[in-house]
N, C-alpha and C. Protein backbone atom coordinates (compact mmCIF):
# COMPACT_ATOMS: atom_id res chain seq x y z
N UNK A 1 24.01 0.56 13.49
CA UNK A 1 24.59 -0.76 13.46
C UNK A 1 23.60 -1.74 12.84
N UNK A 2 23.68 -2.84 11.76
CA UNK A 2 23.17 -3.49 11.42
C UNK A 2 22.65 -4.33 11.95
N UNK A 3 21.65 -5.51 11.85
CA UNK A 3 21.38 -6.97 12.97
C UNK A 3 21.03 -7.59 11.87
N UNK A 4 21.37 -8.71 11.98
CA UNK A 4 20.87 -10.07 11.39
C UNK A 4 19.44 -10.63 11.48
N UNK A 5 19.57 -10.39 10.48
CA UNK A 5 17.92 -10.76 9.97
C UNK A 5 17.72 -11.91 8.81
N UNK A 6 16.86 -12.48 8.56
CA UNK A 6 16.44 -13.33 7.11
C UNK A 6 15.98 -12.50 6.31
N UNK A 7 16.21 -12.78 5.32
CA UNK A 7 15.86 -12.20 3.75
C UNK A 7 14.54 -12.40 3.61
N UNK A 8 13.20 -11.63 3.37
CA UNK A 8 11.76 -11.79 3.51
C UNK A 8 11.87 -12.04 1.77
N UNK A 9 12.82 -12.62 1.35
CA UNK A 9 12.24 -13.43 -0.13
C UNK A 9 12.89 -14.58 -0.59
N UNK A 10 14.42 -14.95 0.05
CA UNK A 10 14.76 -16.05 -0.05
C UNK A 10 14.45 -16.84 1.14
N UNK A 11 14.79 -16.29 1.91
CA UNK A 11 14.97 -16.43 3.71
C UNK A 11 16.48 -16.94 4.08
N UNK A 12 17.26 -16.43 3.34
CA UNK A 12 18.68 -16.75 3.85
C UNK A 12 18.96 -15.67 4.19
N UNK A 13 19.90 -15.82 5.36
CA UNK A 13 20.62 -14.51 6.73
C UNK A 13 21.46 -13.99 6.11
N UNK A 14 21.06 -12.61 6.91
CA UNK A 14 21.63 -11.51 6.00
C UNK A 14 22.03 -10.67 7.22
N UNK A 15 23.13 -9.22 7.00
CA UNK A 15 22.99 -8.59 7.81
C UNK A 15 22.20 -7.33 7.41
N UNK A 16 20.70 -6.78 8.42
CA UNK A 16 19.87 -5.77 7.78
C UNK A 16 20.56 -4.46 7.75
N UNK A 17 20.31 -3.84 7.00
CA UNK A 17 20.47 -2.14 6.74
C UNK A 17 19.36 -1.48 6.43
N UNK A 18 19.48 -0.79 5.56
CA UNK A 18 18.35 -0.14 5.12
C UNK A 18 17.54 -0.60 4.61
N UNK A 19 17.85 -1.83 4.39
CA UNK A 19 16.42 -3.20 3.53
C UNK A 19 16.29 -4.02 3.89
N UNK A 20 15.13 -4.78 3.70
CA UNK A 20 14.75 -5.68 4.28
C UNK A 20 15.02 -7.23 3.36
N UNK A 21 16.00 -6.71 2.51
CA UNK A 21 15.82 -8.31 1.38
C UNK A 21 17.73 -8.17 1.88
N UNK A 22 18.36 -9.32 1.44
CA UNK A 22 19.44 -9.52 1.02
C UNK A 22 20.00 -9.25 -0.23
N UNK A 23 21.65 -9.14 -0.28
CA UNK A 23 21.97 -7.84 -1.25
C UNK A 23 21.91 -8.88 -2.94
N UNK A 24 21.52 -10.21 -2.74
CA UNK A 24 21.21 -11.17 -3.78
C UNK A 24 20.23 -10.64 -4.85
N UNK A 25 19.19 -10.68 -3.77
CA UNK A 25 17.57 -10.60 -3.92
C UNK A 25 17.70 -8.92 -4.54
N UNK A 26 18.42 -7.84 -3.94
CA UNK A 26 18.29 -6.72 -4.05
C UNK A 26 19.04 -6.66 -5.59
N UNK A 27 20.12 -7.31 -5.89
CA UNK A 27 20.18 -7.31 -7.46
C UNK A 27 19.44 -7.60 -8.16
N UNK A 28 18.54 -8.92 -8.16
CA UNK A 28 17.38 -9.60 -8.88
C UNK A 28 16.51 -8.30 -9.22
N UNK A 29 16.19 -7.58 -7.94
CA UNK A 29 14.49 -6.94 -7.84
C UNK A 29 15.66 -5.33 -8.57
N UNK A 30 16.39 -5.19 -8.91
CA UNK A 30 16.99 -4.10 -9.37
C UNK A 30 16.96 -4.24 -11.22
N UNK A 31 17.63 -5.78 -11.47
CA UNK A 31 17.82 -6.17 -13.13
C UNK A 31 16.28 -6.34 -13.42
N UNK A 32 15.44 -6.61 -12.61
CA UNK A 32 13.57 -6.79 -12.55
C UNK A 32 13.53 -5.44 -12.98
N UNK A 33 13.94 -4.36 -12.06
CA UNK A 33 13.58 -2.69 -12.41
C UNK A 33 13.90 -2.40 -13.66
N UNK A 34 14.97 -2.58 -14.11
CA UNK A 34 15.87 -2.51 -15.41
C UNK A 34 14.71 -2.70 -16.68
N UNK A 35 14.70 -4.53 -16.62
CA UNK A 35 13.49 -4.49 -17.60
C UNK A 35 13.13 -3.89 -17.67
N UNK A 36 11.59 -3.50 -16.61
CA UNK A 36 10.44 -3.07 -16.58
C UNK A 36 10.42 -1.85 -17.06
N UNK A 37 12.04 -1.03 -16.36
CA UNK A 37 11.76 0.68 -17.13
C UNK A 37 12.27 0.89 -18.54
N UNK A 38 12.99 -0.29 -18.65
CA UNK A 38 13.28 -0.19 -20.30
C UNK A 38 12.39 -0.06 -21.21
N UNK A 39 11.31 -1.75 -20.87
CA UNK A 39 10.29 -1.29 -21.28
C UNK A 39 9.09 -0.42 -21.99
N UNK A 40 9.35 0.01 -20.67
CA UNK A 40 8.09 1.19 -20.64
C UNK A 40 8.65 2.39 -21.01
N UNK A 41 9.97 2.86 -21.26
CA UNK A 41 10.55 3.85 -21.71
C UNK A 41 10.56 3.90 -23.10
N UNK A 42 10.15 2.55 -23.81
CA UNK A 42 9.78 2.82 -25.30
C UNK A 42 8.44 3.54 -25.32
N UNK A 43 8.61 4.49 -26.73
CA UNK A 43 7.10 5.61 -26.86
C UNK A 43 5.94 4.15 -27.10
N UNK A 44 6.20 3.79 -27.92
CA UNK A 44 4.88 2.41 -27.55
C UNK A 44 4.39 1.72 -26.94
N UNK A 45 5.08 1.54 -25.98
CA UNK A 45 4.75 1.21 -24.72
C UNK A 45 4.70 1.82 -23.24
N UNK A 46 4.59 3.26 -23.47
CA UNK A 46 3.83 4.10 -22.91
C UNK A 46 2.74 4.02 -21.64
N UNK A 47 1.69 3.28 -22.80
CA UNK A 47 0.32 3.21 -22.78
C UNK A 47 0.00 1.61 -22.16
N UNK A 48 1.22 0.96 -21.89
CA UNK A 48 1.05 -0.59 -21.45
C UNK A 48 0.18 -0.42 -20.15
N UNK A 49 -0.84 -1.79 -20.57
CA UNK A 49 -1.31 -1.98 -19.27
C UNK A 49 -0.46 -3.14 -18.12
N UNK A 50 -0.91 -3.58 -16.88
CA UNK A 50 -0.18 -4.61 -16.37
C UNK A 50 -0.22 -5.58 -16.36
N UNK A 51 -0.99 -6.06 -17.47
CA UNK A 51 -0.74 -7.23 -17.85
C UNK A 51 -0.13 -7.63 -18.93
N UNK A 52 0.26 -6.25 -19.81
CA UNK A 52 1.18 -6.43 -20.88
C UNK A 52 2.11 -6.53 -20.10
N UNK A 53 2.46 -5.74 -19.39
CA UNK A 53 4.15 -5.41 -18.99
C UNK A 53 4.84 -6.62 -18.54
N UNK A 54 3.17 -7.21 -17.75
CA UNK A 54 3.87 -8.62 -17.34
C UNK A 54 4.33 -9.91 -18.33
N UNK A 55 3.35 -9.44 -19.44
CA UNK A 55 3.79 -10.64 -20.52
C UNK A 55 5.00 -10.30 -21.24
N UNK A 56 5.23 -8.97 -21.29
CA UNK A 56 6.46 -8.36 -22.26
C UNK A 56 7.67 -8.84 -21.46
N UNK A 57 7.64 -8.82 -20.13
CA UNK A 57 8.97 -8.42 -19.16
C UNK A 57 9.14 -9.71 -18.79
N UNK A 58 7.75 -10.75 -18.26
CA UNK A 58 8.42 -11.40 -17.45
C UNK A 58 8.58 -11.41 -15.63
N UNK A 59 8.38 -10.05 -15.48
CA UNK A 59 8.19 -9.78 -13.77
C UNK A 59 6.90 -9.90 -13.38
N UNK A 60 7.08 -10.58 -11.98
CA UNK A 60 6.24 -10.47 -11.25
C UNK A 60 5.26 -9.21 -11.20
N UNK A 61 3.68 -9.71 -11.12
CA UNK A 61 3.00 -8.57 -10.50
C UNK A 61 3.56 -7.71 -9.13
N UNK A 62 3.82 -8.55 -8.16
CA UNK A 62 3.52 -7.97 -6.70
C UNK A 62 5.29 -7.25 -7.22
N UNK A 63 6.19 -7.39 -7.93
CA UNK A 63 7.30 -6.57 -8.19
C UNK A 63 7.38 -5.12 -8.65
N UNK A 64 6.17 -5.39 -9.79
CA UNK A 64 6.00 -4.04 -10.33
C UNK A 64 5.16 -3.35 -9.36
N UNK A 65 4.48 -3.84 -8.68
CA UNK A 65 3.33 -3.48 -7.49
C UNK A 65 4.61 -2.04 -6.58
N UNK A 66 5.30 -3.21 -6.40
CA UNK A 66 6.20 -2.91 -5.62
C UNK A 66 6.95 -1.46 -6.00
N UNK A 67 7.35 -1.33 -7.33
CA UNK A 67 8.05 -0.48 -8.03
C UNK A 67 7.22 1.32 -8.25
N UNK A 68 5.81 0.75 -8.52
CA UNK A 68 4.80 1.57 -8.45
C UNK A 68 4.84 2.47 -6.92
N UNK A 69 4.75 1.86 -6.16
CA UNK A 69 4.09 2.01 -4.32
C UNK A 69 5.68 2.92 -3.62
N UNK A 70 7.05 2.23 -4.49
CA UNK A 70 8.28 3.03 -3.73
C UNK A 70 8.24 4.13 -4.95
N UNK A 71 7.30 4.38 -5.33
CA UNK A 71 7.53 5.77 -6.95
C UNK A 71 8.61 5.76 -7.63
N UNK A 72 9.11 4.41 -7.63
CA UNK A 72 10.31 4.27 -9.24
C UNK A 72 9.23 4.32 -10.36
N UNK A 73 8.40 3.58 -10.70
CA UNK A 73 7.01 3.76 -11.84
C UNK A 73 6.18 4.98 -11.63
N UNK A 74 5.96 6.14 -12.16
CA UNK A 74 5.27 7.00 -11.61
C UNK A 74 3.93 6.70 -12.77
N UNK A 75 2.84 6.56 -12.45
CA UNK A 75 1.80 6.67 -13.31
C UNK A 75 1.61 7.86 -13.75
N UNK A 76 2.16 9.48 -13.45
CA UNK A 76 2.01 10.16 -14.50
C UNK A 76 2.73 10.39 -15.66
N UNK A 77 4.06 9.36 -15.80
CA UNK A 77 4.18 9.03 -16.89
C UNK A 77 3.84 7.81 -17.82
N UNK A 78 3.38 7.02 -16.81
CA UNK A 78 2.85 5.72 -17.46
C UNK A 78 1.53 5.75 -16.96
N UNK A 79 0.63 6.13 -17.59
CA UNK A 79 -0.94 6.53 -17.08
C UNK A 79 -1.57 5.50 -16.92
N UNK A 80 -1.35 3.56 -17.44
CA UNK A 80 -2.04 2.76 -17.32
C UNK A 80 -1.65 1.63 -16.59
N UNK A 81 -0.71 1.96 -15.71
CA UNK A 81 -0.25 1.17 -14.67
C UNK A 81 -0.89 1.63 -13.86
N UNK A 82 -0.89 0.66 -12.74
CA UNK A 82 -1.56 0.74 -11.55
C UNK A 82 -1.89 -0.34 -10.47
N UNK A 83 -2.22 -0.73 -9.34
CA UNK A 83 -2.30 -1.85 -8.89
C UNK A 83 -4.03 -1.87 -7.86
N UNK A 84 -4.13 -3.63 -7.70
CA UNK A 84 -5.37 -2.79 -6.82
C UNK A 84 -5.52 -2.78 -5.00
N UNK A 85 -6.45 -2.07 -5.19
CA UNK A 85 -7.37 -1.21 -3.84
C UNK A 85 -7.37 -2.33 -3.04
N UNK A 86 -6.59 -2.59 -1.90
CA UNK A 86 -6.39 -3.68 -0.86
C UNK A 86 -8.24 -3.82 -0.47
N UNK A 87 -9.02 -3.27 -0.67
CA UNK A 87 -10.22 -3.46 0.12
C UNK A 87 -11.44 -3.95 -1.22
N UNK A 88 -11.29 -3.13 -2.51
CA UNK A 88 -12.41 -3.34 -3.27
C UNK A 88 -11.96 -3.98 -4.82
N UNK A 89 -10.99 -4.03 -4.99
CA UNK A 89 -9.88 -4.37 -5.70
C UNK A 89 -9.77 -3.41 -7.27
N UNK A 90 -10.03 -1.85 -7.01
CA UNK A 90 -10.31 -1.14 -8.56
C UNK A 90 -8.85 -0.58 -8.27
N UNK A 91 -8.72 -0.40 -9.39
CA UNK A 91 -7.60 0.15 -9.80
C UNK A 91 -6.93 1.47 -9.46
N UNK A 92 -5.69 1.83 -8.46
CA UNK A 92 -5.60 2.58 -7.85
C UNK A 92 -4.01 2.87 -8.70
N UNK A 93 -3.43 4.53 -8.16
CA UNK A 93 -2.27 4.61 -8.71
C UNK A 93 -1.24 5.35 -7.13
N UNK A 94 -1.64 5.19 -6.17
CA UNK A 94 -1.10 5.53 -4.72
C UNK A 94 -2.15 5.23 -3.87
N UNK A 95 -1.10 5.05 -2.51
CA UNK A 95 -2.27 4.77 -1.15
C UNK A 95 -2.44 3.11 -1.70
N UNK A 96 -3.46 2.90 -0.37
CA UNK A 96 -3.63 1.60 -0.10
C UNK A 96 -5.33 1.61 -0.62
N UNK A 97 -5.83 2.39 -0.45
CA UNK A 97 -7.64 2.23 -1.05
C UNK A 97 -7.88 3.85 -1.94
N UNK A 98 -8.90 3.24 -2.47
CA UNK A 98 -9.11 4.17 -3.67
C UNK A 98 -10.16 4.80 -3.03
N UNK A 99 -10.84 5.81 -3.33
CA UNK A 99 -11.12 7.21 -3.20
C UNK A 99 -13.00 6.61 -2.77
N UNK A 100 -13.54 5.49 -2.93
CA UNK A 100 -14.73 5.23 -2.70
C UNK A 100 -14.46 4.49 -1.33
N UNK A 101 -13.65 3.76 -1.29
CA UNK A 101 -13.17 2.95 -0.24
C UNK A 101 -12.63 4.06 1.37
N UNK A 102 -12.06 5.00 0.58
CA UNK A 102 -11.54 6.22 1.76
C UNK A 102 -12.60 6.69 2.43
N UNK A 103 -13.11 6.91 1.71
CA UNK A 103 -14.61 7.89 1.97
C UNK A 103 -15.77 6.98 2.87
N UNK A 104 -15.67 6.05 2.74
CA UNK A 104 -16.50 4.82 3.38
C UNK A 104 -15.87 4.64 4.83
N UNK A 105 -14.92 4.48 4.70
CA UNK A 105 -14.05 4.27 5.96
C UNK A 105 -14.13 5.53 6.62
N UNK A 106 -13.93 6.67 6.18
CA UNK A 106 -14.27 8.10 6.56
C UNK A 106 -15.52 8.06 7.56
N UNK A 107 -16.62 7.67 6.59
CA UNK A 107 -17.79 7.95 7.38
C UNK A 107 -18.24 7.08 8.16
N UNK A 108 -17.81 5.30 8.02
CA UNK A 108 -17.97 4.77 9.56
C UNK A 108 -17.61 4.98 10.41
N UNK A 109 -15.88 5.77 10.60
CA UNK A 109 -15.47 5.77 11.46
C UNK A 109 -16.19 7.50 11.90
N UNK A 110 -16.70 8.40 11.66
CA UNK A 110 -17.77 9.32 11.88
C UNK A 110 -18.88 8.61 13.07
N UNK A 111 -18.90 7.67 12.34
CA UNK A 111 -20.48 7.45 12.51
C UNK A 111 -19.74 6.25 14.25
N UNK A 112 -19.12 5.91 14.16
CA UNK A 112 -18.26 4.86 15.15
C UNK A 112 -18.20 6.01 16.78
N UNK A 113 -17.77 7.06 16.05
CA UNK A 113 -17.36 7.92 17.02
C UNK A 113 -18.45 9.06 17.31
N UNK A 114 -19.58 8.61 16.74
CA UNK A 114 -20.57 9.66 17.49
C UNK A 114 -21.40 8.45 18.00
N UNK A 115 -21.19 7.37 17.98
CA UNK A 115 -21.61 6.49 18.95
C UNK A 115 -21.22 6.36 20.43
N UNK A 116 -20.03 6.44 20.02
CA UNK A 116 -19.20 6.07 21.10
C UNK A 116 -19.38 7.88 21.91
N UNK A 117 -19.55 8.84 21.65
CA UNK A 117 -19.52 9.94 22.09
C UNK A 117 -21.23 9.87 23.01
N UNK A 118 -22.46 9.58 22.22
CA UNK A 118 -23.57 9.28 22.70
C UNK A 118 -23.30 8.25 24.18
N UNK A 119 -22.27 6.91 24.06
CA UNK A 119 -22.35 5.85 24.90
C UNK A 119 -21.73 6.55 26.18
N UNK A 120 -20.89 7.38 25.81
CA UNK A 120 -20.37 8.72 26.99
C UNK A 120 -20.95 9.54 27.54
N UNK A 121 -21.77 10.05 26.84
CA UNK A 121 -22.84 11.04 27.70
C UNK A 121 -23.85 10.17 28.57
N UNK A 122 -24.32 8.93 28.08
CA UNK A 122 -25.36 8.28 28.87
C UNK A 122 -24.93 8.13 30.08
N UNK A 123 -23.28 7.54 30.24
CA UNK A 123 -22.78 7.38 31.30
C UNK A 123 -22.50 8.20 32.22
N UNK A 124 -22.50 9.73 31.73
CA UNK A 124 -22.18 10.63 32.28
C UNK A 124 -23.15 11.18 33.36
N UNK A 125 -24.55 10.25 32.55
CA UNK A 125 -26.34 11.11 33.02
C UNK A 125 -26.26 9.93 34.07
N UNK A 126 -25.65 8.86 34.05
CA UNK A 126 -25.66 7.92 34.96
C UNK A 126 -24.75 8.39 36.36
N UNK A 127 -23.65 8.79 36.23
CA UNK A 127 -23.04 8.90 36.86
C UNK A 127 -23.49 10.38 38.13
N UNK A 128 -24.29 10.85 37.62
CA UNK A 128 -24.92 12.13 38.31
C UNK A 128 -25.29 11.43 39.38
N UNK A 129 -24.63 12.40 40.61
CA UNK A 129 -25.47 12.17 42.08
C UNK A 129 -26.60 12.91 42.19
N UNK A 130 -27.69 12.85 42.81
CA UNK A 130 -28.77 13.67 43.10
C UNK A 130 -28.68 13.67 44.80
N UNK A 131 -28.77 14.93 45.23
CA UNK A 131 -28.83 14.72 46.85
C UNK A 131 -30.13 15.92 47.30
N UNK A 132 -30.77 15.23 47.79
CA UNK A 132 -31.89 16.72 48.74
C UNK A 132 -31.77 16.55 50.36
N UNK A 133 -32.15 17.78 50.30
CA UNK A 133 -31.94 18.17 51.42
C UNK A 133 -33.35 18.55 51.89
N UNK A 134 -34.20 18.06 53.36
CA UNK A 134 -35.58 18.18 53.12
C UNK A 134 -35.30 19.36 54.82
């Protein structure tokens, strides 16, 4: 069953389904798709980067962002699209951080959790009863 929700791009009420925009907005960001793969479906423009596409087309970055991230744009056919790395800002073609950024996060959180594993055992040496018996 659907619920009423606002449109997260006009903000006029809508009833939600499977999306989160209204079915307005969902034509716009569709004739947006249109361009963009027309576009890029010419052999010369192939090789566009995103800031051509944006001067050729007309669309928004965070659209094509968008188009990229749900895999309507696949960068292995368009090898020079791409958007960036929420953390370092290089140029990524899936995921949210690029491959230096993963790996970083990888090993703090390593390094987070053999802390926290050390702060456990201390407590553990704390928690020891000692009893004699004379």
């Amino acid at each position: 069953m659907a619920e009423l929700a606002n449109c997260s791009r006009c903000d006029r009420l809508f009833l939600k389904g499977t999306r989160s925009i209204c079915q307005d907005c969902y034509q716009e960001e569709e004739k947006a798709f249109q361009t963009v793969y027309q576009f890029m479906r010419q052999r010369k423009n192939r090789q566009a980067t995103m800031p051509e596409i944006i001067e050729n087309t007309g669309v928004d970055e965070e659209l094509i962002i968008k188009f990229i991230k749900e895999k309507r744009l696949l960068p292995s056919e368009f090898p020079n699209i791409g958007y960036p790395c929420s953390h370092c800002g290089t140029r990524i073609t899936a995921g949210d951080l690029c491959v230096s950024c993963r790996e970083k996060l990888k090993k703090d959180l390593q390094q987070y959790e053999q802390k926290e594993r050390k702060v456990e055992e201390e407590r553990e040496k704390q928690r020891t009863y000692y009893m004699f018996d004379d």
